[in-house]
N, C-alpha and C. Protein backbone atom coordinates (compact mmCIF):
# COMPACT_ATOMS: atom_id res chain seq x y z
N UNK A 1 105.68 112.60 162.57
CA UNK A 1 105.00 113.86 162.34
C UNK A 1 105.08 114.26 160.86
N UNK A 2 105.98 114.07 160.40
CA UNK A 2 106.21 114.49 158.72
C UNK A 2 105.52 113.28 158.35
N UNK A 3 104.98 111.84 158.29
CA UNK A 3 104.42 111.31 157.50
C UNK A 3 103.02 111.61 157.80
N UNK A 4 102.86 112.08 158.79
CA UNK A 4 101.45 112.53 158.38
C UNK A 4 101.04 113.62 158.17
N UNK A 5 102.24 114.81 158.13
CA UNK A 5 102.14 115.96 156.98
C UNK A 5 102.11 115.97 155.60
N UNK A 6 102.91 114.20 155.25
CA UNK A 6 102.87 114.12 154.05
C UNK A 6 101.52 113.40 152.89
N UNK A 7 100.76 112.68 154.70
CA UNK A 7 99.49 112.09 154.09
C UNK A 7 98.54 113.17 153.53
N UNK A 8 98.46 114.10 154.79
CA UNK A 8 97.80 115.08 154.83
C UNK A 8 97.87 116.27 153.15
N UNK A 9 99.64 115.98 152.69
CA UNK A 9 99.46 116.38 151.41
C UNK A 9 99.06 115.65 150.51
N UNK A 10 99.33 114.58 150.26
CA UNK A 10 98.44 113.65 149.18
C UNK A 10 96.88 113.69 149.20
N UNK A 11 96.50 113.77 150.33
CA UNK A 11 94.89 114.26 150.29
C UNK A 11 94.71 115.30 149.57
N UNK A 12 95.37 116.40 149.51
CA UNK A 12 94.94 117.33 149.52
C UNK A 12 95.06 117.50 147.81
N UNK A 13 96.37 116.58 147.53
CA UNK A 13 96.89 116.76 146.26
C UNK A 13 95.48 115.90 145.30
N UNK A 14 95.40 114.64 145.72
CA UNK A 14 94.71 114.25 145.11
C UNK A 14 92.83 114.75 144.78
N UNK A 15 92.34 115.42 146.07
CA UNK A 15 91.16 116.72 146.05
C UNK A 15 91.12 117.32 145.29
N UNK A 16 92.53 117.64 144.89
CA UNK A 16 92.48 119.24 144.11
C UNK A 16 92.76 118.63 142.42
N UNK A 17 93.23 117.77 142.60
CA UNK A 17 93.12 116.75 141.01
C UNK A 17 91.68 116.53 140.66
N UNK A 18 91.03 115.64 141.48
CA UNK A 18 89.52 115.20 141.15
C UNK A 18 88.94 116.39 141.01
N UNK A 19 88.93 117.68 141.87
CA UNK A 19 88.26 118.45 141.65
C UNK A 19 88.77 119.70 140.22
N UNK A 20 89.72 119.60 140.03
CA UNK A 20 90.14 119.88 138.25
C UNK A 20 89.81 119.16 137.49
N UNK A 21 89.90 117.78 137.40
CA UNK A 21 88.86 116.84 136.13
C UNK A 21 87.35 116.71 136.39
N UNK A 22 86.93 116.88 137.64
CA UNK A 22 85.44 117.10 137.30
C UNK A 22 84.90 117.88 136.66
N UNK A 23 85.61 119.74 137.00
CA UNK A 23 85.16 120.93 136.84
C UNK A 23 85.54 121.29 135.65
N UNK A 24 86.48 120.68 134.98
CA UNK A 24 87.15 121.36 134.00
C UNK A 24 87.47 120.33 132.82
N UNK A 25 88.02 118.84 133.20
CA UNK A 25 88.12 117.67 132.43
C UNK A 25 87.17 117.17 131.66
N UNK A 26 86.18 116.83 132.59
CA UNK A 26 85.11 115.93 132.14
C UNK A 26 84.41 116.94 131.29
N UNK A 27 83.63 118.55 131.63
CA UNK A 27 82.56 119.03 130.72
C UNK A 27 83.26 118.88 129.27
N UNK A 28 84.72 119.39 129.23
CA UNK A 28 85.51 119.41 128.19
C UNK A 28 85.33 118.56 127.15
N UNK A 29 85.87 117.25 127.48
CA UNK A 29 85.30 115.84 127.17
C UNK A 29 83.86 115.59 126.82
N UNK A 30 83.00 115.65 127.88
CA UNK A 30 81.68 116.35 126.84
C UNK A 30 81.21 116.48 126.01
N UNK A 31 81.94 118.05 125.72
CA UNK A 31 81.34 118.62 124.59
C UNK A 31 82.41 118.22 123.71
N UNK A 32 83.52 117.81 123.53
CA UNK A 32 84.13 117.45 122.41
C UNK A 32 83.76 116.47 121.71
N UNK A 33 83.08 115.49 122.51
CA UNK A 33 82.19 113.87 122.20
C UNK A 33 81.27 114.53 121.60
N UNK A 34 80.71 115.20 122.11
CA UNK A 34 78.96 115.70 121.77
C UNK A 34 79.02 116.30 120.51
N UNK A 35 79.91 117.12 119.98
CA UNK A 35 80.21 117.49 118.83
C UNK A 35 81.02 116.65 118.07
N UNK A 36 81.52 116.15 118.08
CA UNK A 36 81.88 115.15 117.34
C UNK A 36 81.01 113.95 117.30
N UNK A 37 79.71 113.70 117.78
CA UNK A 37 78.93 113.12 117.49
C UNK A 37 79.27 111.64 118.08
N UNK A 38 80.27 111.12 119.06
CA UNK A 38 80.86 110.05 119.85
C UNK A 38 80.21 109.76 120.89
N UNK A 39 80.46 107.86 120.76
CA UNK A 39 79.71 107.61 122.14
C UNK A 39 80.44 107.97 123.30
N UNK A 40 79.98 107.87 124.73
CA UNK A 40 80.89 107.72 125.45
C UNK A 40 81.92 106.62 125.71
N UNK A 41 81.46 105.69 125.34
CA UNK A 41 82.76 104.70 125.31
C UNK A 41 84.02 104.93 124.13
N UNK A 42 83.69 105.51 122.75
CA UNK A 42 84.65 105.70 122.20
C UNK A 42 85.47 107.34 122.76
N UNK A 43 84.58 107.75 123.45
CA UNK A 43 85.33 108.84 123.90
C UNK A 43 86.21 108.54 124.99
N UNK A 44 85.79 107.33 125.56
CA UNK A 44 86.63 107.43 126.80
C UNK A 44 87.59 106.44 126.69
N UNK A 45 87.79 105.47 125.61
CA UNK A 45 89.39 104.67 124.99
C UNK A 45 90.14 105.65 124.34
N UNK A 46 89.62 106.66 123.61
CA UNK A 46 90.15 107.99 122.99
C UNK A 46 90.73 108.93 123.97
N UNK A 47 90.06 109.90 123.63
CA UNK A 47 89.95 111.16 124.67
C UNK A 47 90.74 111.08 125.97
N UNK A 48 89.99 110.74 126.64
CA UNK A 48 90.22 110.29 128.07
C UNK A 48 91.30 109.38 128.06
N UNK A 49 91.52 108.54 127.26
CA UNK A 49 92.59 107.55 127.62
C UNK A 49 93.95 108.32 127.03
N UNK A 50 94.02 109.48 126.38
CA UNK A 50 95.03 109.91 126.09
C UNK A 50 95.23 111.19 126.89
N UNK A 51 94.32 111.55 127.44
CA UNK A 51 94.43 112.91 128.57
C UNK A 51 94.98 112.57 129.50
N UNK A 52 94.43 110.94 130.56
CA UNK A 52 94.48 110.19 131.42
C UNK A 52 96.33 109.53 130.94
N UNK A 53 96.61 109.02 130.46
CA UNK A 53 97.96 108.80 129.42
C UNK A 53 99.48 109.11 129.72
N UNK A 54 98.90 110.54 129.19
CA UNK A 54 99.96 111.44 128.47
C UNK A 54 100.84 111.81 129.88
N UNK A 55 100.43 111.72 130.76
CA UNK A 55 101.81 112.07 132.25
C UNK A 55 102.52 110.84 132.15
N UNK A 56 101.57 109.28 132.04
CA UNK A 56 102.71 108.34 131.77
C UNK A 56 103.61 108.29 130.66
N UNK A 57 103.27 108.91 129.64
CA UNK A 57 104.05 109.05 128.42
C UNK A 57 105.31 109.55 128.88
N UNK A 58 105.30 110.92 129.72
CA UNK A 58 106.15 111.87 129.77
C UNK A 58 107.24 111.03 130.87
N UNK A 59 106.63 110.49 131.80
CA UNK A 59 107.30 110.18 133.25
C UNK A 59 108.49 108.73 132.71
N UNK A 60 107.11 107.93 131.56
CA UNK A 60 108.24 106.91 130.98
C UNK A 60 109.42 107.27 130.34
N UNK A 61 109.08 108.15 129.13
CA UNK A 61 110.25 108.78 128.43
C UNK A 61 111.47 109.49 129.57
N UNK A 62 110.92 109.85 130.25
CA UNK A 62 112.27 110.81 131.38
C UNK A 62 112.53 109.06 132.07
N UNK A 63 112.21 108.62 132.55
CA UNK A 63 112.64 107.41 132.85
C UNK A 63 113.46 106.09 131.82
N UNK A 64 113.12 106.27 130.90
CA UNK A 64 114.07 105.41 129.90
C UNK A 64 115.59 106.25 129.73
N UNK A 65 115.10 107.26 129.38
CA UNK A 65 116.75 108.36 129.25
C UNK A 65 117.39 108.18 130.57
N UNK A 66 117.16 108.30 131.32
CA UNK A 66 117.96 107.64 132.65
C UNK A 66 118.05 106.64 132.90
N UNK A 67 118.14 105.75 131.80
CA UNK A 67 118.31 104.17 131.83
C UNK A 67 117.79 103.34 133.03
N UNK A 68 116.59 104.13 133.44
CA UNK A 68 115.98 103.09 134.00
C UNK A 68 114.85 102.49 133.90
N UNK A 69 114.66 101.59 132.80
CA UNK A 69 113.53 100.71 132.27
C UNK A 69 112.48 100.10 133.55
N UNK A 70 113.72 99.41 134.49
CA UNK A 70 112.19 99.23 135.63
C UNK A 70 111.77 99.89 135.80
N UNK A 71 112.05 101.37 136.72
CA UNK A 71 111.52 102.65 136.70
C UNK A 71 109.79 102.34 136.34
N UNK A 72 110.49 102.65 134.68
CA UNK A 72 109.32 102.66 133.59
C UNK A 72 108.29 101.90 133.23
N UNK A 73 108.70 100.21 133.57
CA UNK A 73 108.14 99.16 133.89
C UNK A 73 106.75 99.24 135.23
N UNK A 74 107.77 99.79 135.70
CA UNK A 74 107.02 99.62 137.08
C UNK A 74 105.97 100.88 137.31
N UNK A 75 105.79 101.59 136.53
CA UNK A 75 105.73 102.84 136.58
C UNK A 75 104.04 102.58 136.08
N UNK A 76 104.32 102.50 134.97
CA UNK A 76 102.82 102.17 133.78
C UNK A 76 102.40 100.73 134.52
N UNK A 77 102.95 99.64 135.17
CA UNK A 77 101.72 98.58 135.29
C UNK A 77 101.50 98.98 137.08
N UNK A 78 102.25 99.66 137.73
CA UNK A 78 101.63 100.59 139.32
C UNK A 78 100.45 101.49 138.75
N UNK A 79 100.72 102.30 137.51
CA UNK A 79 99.45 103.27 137.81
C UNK A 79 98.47 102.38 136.99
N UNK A 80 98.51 101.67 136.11
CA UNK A 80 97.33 100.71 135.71
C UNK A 80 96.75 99.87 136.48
N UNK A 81 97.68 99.41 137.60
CA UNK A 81 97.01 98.49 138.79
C UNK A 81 96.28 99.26 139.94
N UNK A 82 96.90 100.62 140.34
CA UNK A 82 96.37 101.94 140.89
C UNK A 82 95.01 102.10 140.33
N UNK A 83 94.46 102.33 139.14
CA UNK A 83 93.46 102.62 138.98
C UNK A 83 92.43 101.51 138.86
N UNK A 84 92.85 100.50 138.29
CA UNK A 84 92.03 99.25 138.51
C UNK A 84 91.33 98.89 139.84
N UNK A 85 92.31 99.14 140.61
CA UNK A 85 91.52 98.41 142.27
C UNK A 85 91.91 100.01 142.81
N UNK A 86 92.76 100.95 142.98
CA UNK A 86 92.28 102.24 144.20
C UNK A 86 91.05 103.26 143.82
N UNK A 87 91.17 103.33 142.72
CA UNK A 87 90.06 104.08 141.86
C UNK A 87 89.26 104.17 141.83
N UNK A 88 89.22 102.62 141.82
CA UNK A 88 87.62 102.09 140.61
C UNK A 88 87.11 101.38 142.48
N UNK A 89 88.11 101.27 143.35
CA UNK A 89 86.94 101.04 145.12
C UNK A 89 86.76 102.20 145.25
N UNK A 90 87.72 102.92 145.59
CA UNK A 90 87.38 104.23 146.03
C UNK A 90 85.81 105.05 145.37
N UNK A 91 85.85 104.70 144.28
CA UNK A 91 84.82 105.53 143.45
C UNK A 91 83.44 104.26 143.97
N UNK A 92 83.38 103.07 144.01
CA UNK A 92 82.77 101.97 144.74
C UNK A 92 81.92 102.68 146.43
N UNK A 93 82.69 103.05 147.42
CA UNK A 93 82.84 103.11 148.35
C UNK A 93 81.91 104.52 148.60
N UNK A 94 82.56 105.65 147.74
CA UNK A 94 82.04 107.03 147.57
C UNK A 94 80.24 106.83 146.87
N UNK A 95 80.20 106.22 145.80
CA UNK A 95 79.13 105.74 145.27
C UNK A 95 78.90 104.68 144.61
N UNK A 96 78.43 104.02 145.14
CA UNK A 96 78.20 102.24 144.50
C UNK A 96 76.90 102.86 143.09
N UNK A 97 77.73 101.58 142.11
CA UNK A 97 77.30 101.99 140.77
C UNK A 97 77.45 100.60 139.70
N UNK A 98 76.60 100.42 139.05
CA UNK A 98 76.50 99.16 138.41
C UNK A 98 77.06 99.43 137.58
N UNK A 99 77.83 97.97 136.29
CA UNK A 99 78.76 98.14 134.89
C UNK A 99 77.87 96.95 134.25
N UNK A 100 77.72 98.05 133.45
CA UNK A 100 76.86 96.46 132.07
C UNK A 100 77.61 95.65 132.00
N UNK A 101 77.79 94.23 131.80
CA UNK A 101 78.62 93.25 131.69
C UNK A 101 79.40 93.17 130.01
N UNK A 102 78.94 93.30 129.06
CA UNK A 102 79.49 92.89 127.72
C UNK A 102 80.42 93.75 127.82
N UNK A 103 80.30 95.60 127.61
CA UNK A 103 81.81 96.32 127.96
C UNK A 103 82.55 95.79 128.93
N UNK A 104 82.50 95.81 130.24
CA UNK A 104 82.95 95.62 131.38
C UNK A 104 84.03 94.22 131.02
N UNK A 105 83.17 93.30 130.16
CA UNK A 105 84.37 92.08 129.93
C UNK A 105 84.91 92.09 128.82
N UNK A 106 84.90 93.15 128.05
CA UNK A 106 85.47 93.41 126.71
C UNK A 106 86.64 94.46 127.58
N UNK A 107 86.49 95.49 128.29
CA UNK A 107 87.48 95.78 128.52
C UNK A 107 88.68 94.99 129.46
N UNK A 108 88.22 94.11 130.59
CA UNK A 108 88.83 93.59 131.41
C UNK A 108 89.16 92.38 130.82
N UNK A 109 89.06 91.69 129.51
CA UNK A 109 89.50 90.56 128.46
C UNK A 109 91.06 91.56 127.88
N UNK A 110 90.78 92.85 127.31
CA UNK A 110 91.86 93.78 126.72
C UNK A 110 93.24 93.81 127.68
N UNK A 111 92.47 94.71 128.97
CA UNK A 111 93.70 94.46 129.50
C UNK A 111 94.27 93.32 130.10
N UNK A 112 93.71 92.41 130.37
CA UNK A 112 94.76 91.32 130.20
C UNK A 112 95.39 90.50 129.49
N UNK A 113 94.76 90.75 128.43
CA UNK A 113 95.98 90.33 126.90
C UNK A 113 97.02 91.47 127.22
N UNK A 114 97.01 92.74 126.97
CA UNK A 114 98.02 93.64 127.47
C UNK A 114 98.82 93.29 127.96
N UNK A 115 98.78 92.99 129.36
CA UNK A 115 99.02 92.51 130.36
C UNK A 115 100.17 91.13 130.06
N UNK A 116 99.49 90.50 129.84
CA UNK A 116 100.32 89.02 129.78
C UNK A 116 101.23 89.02 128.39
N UNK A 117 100.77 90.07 127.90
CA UNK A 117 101.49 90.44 126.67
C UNK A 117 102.92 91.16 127.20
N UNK A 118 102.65 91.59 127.98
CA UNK A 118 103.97 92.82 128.81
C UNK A 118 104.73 91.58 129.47
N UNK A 119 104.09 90.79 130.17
CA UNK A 119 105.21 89.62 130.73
C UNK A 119 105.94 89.03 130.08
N UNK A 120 105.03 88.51 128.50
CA UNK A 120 105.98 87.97 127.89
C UNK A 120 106.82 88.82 127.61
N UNK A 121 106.73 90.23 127.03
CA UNK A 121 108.09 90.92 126.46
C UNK A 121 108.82 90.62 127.47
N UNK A 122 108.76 90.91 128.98
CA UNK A 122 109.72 91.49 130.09
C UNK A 122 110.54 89.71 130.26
N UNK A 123 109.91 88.76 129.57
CA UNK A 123 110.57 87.66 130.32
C UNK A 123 112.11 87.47 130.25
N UNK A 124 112.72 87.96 128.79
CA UNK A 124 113.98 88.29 128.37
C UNK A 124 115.00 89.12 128.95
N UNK A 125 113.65 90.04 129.41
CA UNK A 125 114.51 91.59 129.77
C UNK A 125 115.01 92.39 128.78
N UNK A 126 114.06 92.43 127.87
CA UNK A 126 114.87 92.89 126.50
C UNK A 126 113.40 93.30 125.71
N UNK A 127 113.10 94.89 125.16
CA UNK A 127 111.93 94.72 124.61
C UNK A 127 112.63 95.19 122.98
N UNK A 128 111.90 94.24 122.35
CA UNK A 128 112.78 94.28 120.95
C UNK A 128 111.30 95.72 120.29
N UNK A 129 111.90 96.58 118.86
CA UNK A 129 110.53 97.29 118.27
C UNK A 129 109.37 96.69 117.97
N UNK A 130 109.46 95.63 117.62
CA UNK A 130 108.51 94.94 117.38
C UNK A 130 107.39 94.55 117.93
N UNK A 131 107.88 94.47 119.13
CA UNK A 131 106.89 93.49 120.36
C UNK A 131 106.42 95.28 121.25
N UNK A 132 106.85 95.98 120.78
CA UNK A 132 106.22 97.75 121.01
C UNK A 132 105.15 97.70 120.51
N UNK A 133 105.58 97.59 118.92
CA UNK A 133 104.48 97.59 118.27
C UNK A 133 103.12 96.88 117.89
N UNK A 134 103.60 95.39 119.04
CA UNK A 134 102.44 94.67 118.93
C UNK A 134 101.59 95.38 120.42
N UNK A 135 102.45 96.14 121.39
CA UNK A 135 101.60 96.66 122.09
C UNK A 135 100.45 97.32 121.56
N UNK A 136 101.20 98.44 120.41
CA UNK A 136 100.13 99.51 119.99
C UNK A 136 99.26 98.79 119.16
N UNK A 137 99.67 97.59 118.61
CA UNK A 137 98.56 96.92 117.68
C UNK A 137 97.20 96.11 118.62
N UNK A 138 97.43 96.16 119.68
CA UNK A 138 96.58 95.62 120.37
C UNK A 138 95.72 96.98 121.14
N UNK A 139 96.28 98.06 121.47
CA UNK A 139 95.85 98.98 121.65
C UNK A 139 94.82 99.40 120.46
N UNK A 140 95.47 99.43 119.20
CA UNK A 140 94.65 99.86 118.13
C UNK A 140 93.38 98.86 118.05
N UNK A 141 93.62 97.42 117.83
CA UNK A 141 92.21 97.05 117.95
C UNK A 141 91.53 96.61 118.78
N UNK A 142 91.38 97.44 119.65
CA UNK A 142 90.56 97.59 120.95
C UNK A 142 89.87 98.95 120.58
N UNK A 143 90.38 99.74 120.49
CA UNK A 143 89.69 100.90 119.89
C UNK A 143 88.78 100.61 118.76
N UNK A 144 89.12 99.86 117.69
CA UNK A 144 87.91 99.17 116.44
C UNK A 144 87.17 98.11 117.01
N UNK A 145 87.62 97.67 118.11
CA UNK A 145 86.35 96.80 118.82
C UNK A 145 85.32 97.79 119.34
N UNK A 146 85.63 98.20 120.54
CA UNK A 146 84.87 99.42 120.82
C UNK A 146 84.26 100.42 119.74
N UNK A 147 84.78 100.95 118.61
CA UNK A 147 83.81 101.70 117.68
C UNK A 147 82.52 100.68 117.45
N UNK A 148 83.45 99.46 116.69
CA UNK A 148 82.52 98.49 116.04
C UNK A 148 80.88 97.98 117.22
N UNK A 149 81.52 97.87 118.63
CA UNK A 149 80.46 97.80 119.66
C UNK A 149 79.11 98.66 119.82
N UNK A 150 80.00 99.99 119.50
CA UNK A 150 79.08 101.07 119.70
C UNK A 150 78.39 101.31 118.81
N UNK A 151 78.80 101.29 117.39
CA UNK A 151 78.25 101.35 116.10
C UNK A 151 76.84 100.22 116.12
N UNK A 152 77.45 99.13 116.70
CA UNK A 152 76.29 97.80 116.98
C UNK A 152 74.97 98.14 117.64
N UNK A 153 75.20 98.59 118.96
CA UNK A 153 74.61 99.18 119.96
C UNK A 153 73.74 100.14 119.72
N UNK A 154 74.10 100.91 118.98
CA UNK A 154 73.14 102.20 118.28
C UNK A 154 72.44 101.79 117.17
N UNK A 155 72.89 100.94 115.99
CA UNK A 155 72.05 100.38 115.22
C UNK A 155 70.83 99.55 115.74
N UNK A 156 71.00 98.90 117.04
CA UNK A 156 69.92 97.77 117.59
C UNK A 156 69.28 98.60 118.06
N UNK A 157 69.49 99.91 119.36
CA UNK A 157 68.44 100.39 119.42
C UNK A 157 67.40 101.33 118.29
N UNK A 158 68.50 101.85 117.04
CA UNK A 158 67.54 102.72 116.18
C UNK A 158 66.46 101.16 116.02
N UNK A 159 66.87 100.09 115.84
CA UNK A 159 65.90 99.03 115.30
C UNK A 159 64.91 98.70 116.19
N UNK A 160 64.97 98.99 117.62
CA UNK A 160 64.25 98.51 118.33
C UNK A 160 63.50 99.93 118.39
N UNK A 161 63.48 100.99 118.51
CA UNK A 161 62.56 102.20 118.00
C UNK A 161 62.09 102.08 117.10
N UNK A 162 62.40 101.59 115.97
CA UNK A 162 61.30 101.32 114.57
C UNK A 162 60.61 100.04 114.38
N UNK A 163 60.96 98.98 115.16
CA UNK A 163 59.88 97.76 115.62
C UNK A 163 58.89 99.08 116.26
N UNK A 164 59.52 99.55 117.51
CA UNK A 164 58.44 100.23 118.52
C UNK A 164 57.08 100.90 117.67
N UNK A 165 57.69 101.71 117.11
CA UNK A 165 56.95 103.01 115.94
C UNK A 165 55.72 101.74 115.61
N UNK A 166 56.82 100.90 114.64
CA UNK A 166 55.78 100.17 113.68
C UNK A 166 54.46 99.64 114.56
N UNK A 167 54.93 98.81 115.86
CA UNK A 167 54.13 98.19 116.34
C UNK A 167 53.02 99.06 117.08
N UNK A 168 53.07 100.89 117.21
CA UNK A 168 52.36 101.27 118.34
C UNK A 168 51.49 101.90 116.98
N UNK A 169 51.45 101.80 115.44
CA UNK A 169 50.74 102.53 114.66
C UNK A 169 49.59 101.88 114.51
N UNK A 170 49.09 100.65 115.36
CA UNK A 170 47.72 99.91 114.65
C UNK A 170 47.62 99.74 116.69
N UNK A 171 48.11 100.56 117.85
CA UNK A 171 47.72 100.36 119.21
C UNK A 171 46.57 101.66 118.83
N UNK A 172 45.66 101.29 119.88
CA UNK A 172 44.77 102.84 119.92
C UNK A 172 45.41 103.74 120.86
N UNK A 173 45.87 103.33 121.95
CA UNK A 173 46.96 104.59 122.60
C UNK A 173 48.72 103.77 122.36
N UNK A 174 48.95 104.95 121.98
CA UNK A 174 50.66 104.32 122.33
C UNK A 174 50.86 104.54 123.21
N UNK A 175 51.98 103.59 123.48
CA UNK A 175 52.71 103.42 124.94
C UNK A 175 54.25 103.70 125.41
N UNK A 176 54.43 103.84 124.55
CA UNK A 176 55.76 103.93 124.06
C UNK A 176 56.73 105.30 124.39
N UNK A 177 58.16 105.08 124.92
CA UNK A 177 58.64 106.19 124.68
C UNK A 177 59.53 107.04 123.55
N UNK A 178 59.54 108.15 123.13
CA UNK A 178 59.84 108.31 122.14
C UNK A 178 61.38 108.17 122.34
N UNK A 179 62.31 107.96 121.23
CA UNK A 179 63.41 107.63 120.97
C UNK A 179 64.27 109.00 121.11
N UNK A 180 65.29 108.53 121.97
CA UNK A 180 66.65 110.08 122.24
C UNK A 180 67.20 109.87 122.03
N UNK A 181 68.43 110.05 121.22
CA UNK A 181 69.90 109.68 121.51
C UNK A 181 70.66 109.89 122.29
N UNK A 182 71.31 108.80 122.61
CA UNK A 182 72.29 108.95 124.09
C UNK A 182 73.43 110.74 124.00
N UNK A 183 73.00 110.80 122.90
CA UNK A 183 74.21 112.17 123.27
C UNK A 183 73.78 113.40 123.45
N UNK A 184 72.39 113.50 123.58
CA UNK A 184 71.59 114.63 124.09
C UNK A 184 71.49 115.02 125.22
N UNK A 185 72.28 113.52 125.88
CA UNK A 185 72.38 113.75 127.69
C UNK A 185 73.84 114.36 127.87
N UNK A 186 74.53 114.23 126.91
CA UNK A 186 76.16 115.27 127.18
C UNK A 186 75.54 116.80 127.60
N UNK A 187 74.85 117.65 127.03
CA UNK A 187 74.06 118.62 126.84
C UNK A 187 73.86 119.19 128.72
């Protein structure tokens, strides 16, 4: 009877989460992209990945001071494996939804360098500063991949709008649609 008072709270817990980052997270996010003039993908290795983050930050740090590194271990690659497959079906299941392939394997190439990067530290049992810092160095250029992507991405289509232009100025009707930028849809 109590475990399914206690399911019954995780439902409820997790409802009332989704329904605070929809209502309140995401517009936020938004307009901070939108004004800052960001794609959504750099907003969401940024932004989002440090909003999304920052409880593991906190939960690891209280977990290392109590000397317990698995804890902490186990902690950050459960909720990274949590969201990879409960998340990302669940959100599947609720609404099936397509992923362009070039991000989709630029990110899922990242985290598993991460990844196999964390095994090797853990193989010792010993994480020296260094091999921290090759975490964050791999963190960091993933983030300059992703700018550099997006930066790409927006240059090809301004180019493929000014082929368009050029080519519809000698059509007798154009056909064409006129050019938006993707961040007019944050709006």
């Amino acid at each position: 009877m109590v475990f399914v008072g206690l399911i019954f709270w995780i439902i409820f817990l997790f409802s009332t989460l989704g329904i605070s980052a929809s209502d309140f997270f995401t517009p936020n996010l938004a307009t901070i992209a939108q004004t800052l003039g960001l794609d959504e993908n750099v907003a969401g290795v940024t932004f989002l990945a440090f909003g999304n983050g920052s409880p593991d930050v906190f939960s690891t740090f209280s977990a290392m001071h109590a000397d317990s590194g698995s804890l902490a271990i186990g902690e950050l690659l459960g909720a990274a494996t949590f969201i990879v497959s409960c998340v990302v079906g669940s959100m599947c299941i609720i609404k099936p939804f397509k992923v362009h392939r070039a991000p989709f394997l630029r990110d899922i190439g990242f985290f598993t360098v991460a990844v196999i990067l964390i095994l090797m530290i853990l193989w010792d049992g010993k994480i020296e500063q260094w091999e921290a810092g090759a975490l964050v160095v791999v963190y960091m250029v993933y983030v300059m991949v992703v700018v550099l992507c997006s930066w790409w991405e927006r240059t090809q289509e301004r180019k493929q709008h000014m082929d368009a232009l050029i080519r519809a100025e000698y059509a007798e009707e154009p056909n064409f649609q006129p050019y938006t930028d993707r961040r007019e849809y944050f709006s």
